[in-house]
N, C-alpha and C. Protein backbone atom coordinates (compact mmCIF):
# COMPACT_ATOMS: atom_id res chain seq x y z
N UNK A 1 0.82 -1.19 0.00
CA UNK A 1 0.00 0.00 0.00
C UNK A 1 0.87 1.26 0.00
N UNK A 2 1.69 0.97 0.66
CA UNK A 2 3.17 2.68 1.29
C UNK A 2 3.39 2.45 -0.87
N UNK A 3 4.02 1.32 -1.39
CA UNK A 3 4.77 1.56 -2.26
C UNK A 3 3.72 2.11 -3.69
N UNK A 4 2.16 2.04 -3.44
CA UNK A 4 1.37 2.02 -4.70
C UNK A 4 0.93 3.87 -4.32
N UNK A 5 0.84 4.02 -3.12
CA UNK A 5 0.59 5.80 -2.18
C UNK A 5 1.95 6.31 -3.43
N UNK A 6 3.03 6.06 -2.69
CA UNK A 6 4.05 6.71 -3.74
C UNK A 6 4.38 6.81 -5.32
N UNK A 7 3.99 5.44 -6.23
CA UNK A 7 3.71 5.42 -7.15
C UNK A 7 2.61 6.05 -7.71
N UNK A 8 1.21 6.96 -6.88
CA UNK A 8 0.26 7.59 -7.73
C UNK A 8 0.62 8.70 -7.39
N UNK A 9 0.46 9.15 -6.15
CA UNK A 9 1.02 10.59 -5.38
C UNK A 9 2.13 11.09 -5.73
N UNK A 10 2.36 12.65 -5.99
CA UNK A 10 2.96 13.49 -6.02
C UNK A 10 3.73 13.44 -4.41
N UNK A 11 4.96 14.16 -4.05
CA UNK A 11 5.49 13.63 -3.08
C UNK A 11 5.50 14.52 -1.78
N UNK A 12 4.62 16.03 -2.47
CA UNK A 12 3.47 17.03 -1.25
C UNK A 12 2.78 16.12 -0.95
N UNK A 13 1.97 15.37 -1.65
CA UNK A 13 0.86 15.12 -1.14
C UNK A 13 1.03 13.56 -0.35
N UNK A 14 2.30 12.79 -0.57
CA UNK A 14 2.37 11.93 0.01
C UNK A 14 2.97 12.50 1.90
N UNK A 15 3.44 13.22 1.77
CA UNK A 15 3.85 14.08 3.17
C UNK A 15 3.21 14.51 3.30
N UNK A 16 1.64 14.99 2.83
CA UNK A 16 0.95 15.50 3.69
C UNK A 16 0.07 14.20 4.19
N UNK A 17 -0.49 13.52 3.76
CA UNK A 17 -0.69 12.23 3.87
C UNK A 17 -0.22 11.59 5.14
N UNK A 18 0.91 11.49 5.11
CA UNK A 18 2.14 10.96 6.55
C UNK A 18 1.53 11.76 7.58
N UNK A 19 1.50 12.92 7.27
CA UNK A 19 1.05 14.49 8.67
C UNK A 19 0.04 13.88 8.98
N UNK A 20 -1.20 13.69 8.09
CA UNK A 20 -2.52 13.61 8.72
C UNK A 20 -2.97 12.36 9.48
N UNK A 21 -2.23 11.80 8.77
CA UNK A 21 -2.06 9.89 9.69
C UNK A 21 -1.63 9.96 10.89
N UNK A 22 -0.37 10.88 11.10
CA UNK A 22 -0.04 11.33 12.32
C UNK A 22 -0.59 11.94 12.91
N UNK A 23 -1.37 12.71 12.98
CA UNK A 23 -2.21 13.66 13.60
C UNK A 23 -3.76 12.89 13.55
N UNK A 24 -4.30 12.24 13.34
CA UNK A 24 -4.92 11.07 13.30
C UNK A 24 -4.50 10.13 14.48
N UNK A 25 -3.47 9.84 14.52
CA UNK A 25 -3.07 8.58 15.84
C UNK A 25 -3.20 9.48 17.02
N UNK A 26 -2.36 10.54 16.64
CA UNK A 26 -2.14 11.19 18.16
C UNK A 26 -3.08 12.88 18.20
N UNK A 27 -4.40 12.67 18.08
CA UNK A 27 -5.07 14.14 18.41
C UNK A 27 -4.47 15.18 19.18
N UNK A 28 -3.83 15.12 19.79
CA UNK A 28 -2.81 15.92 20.82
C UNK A 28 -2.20 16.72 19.99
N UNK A 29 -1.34 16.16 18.56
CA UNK A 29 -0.35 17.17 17.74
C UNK A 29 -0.30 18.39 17.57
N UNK A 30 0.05 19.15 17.22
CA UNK A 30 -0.11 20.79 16.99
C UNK A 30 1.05 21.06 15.88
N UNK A 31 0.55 21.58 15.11
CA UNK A 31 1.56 22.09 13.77
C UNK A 31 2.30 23.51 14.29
N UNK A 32 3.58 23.46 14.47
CA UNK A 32 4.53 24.94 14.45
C UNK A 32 3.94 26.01 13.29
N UNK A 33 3.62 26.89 14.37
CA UNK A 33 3.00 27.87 12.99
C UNK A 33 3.95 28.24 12.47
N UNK A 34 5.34 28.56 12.63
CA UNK A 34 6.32 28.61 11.92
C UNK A 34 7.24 27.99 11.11
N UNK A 35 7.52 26.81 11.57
CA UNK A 35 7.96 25.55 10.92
C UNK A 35 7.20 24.58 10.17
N UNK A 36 5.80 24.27 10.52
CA UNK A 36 5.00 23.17 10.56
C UNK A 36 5.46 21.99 11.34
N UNK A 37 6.28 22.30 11.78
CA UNK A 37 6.83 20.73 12.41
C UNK A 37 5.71 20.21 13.34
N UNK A 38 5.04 19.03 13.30
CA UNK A 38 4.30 18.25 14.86
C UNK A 38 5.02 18.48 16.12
N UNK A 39 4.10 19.07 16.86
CA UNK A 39 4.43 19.07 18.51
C UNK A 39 3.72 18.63 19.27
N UNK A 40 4.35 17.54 20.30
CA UNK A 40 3.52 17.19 21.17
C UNK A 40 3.53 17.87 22.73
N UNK A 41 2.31 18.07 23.04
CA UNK A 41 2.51 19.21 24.62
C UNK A 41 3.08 18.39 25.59
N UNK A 42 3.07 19.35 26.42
CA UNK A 42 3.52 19.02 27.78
C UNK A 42 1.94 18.35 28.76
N UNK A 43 1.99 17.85 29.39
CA UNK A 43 0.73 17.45 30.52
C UNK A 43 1.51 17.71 31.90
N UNK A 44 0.24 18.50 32.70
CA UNK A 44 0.42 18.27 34.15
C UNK A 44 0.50 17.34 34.81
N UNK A 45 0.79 17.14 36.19
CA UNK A 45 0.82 16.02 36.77
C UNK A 45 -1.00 15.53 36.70
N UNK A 46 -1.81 16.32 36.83
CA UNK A 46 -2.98 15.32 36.77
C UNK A 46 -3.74 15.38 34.63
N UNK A 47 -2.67 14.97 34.03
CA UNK A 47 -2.67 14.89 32.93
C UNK A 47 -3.38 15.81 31.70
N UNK A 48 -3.57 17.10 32.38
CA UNK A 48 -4.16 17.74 31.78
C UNK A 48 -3.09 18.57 30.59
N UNK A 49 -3.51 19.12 29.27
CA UNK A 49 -2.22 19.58 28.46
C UNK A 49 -1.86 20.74 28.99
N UNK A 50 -0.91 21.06 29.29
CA UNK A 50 -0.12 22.64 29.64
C UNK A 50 -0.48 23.33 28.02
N UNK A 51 -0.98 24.55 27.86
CA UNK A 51 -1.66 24.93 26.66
C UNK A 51 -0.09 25.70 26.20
N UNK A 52 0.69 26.15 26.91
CA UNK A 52 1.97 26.93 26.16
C UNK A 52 2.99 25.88 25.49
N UNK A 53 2.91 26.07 24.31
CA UNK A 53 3.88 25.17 23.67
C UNK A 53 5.05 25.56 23.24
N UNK A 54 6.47 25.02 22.49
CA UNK A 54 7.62 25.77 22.17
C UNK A 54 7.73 24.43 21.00
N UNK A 55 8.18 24.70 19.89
CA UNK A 55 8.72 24.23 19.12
C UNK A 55 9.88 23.60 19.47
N UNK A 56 10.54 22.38 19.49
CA UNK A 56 12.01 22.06 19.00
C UNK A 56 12.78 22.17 18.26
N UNK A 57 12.45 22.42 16.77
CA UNK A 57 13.22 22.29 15.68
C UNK A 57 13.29 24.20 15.61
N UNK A 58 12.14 24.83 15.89
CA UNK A 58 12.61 26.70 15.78
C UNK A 58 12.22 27.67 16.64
N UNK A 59 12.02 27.11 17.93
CA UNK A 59 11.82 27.52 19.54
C UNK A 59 10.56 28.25 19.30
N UNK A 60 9.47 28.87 18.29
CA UNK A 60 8.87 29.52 18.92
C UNK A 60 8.12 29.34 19.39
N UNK A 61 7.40 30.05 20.15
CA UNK A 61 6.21 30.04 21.10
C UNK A 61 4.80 30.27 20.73
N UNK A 62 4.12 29.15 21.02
CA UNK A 62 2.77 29.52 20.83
C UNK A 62 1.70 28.49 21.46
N UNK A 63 0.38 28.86 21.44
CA UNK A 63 -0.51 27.75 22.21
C UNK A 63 -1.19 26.80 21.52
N UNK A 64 -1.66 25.77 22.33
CA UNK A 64 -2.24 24.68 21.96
C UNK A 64 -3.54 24.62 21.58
N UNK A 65 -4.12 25.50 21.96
CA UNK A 65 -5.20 25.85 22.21
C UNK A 65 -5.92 26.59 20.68
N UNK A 66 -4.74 28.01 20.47
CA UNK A 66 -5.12 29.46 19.60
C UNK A 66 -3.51 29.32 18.07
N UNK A 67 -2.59 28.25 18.63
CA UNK A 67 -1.69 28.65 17.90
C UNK A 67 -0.98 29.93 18.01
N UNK A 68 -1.18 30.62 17.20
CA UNK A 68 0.16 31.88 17.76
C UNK A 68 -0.95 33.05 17.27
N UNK A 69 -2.48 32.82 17.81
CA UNK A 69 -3.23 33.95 17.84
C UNK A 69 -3.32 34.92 18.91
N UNK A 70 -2.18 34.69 19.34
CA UNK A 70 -2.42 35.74 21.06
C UNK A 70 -1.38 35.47 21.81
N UNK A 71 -0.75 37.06 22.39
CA UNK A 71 0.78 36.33 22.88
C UNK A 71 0.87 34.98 24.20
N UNK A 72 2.35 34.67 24.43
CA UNK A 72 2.43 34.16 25.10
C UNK A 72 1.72 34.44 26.77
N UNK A 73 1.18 33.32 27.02
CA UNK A 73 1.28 33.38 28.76
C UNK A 73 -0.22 32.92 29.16
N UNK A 74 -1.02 32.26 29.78
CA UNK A 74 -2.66 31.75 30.58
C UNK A 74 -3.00 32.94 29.97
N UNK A 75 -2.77 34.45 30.79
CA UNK A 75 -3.95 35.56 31.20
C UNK A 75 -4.52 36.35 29.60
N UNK A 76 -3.39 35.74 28.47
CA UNK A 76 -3.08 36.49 27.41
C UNK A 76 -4.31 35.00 26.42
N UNK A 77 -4.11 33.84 26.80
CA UNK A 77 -5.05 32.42 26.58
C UNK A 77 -6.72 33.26 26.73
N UNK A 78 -6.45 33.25 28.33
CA UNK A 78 -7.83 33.69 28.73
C UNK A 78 -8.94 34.79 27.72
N UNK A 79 -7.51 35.94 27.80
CA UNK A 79 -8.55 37.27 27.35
C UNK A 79 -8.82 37.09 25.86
N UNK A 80 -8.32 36.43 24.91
CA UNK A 80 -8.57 35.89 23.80
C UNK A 80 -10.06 34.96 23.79
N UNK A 81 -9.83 33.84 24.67
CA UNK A 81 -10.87 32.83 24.45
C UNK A 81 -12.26 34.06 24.68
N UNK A 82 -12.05 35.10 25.55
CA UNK A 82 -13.50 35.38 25.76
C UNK A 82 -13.40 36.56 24.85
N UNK A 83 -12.81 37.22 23.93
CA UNK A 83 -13.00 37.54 22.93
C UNK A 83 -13.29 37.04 21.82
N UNK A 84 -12.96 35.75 21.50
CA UNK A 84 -13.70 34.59 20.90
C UNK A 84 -15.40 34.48 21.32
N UNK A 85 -15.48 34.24 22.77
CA UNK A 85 -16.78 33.95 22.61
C UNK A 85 -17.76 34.94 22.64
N UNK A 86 -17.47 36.46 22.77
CA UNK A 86 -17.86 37.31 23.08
C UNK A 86 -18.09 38.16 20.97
N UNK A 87 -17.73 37.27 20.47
CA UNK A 87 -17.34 37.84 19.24
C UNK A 87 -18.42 36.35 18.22
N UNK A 88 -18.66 35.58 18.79
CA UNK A 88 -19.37 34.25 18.19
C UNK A 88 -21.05 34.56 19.22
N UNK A 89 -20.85 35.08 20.45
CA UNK A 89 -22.38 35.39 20.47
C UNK A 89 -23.32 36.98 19.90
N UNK A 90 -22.28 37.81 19.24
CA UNK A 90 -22.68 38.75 18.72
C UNK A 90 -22.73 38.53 17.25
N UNK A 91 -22.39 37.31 16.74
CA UNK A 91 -22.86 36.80 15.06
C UNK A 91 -23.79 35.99 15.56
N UNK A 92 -24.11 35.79 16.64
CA UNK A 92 -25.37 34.89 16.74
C UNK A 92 -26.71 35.01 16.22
């Protein structure tokens, strides 16, 4: 099946293919908005995801949650999400 994927597919679309399979097994993933690279978070001790993430392969910073829609840090998480919802019940 891997060798007939590569024989029809173009070799974007076979890597993107690989991504989504991966991100498929593990729902957790998060794409580097800068790199694209897969990241997997951090969890607390009572397994919940720590939402601030950092890239490995190009350090930057961003959340799990928003991606790199709002700077780093919870209080900066917070005031976003309720601008989100505060912005989805006024298209309501």
């Amino acid at each position: 099946a891997e060798e007939e994927l590569n024989a029809w597919l173009s070799q974007d679309v076979c890597e993107k293919f690989h991504r989504f399979v991966r991100m498929d097994a593990d729902p957790k993933l998060r794409g580097c908005p800068r790199c694209s690279r897969l990241c997997s978070p951090s969890t607390s001790e009572d397994g919940n995801v720590v939402a601030e993430m950092c890239c490995e392969d190009c350090d930057c910073s961003f959340c799990y949650y928003h991606s790199n829609a709002h700077e780093k840090g919870s209080e900066a998480c917070s005031a976003y999400e309720r601008i989100v919802v505060k912005q989805q019940l006024s298209d309501a």
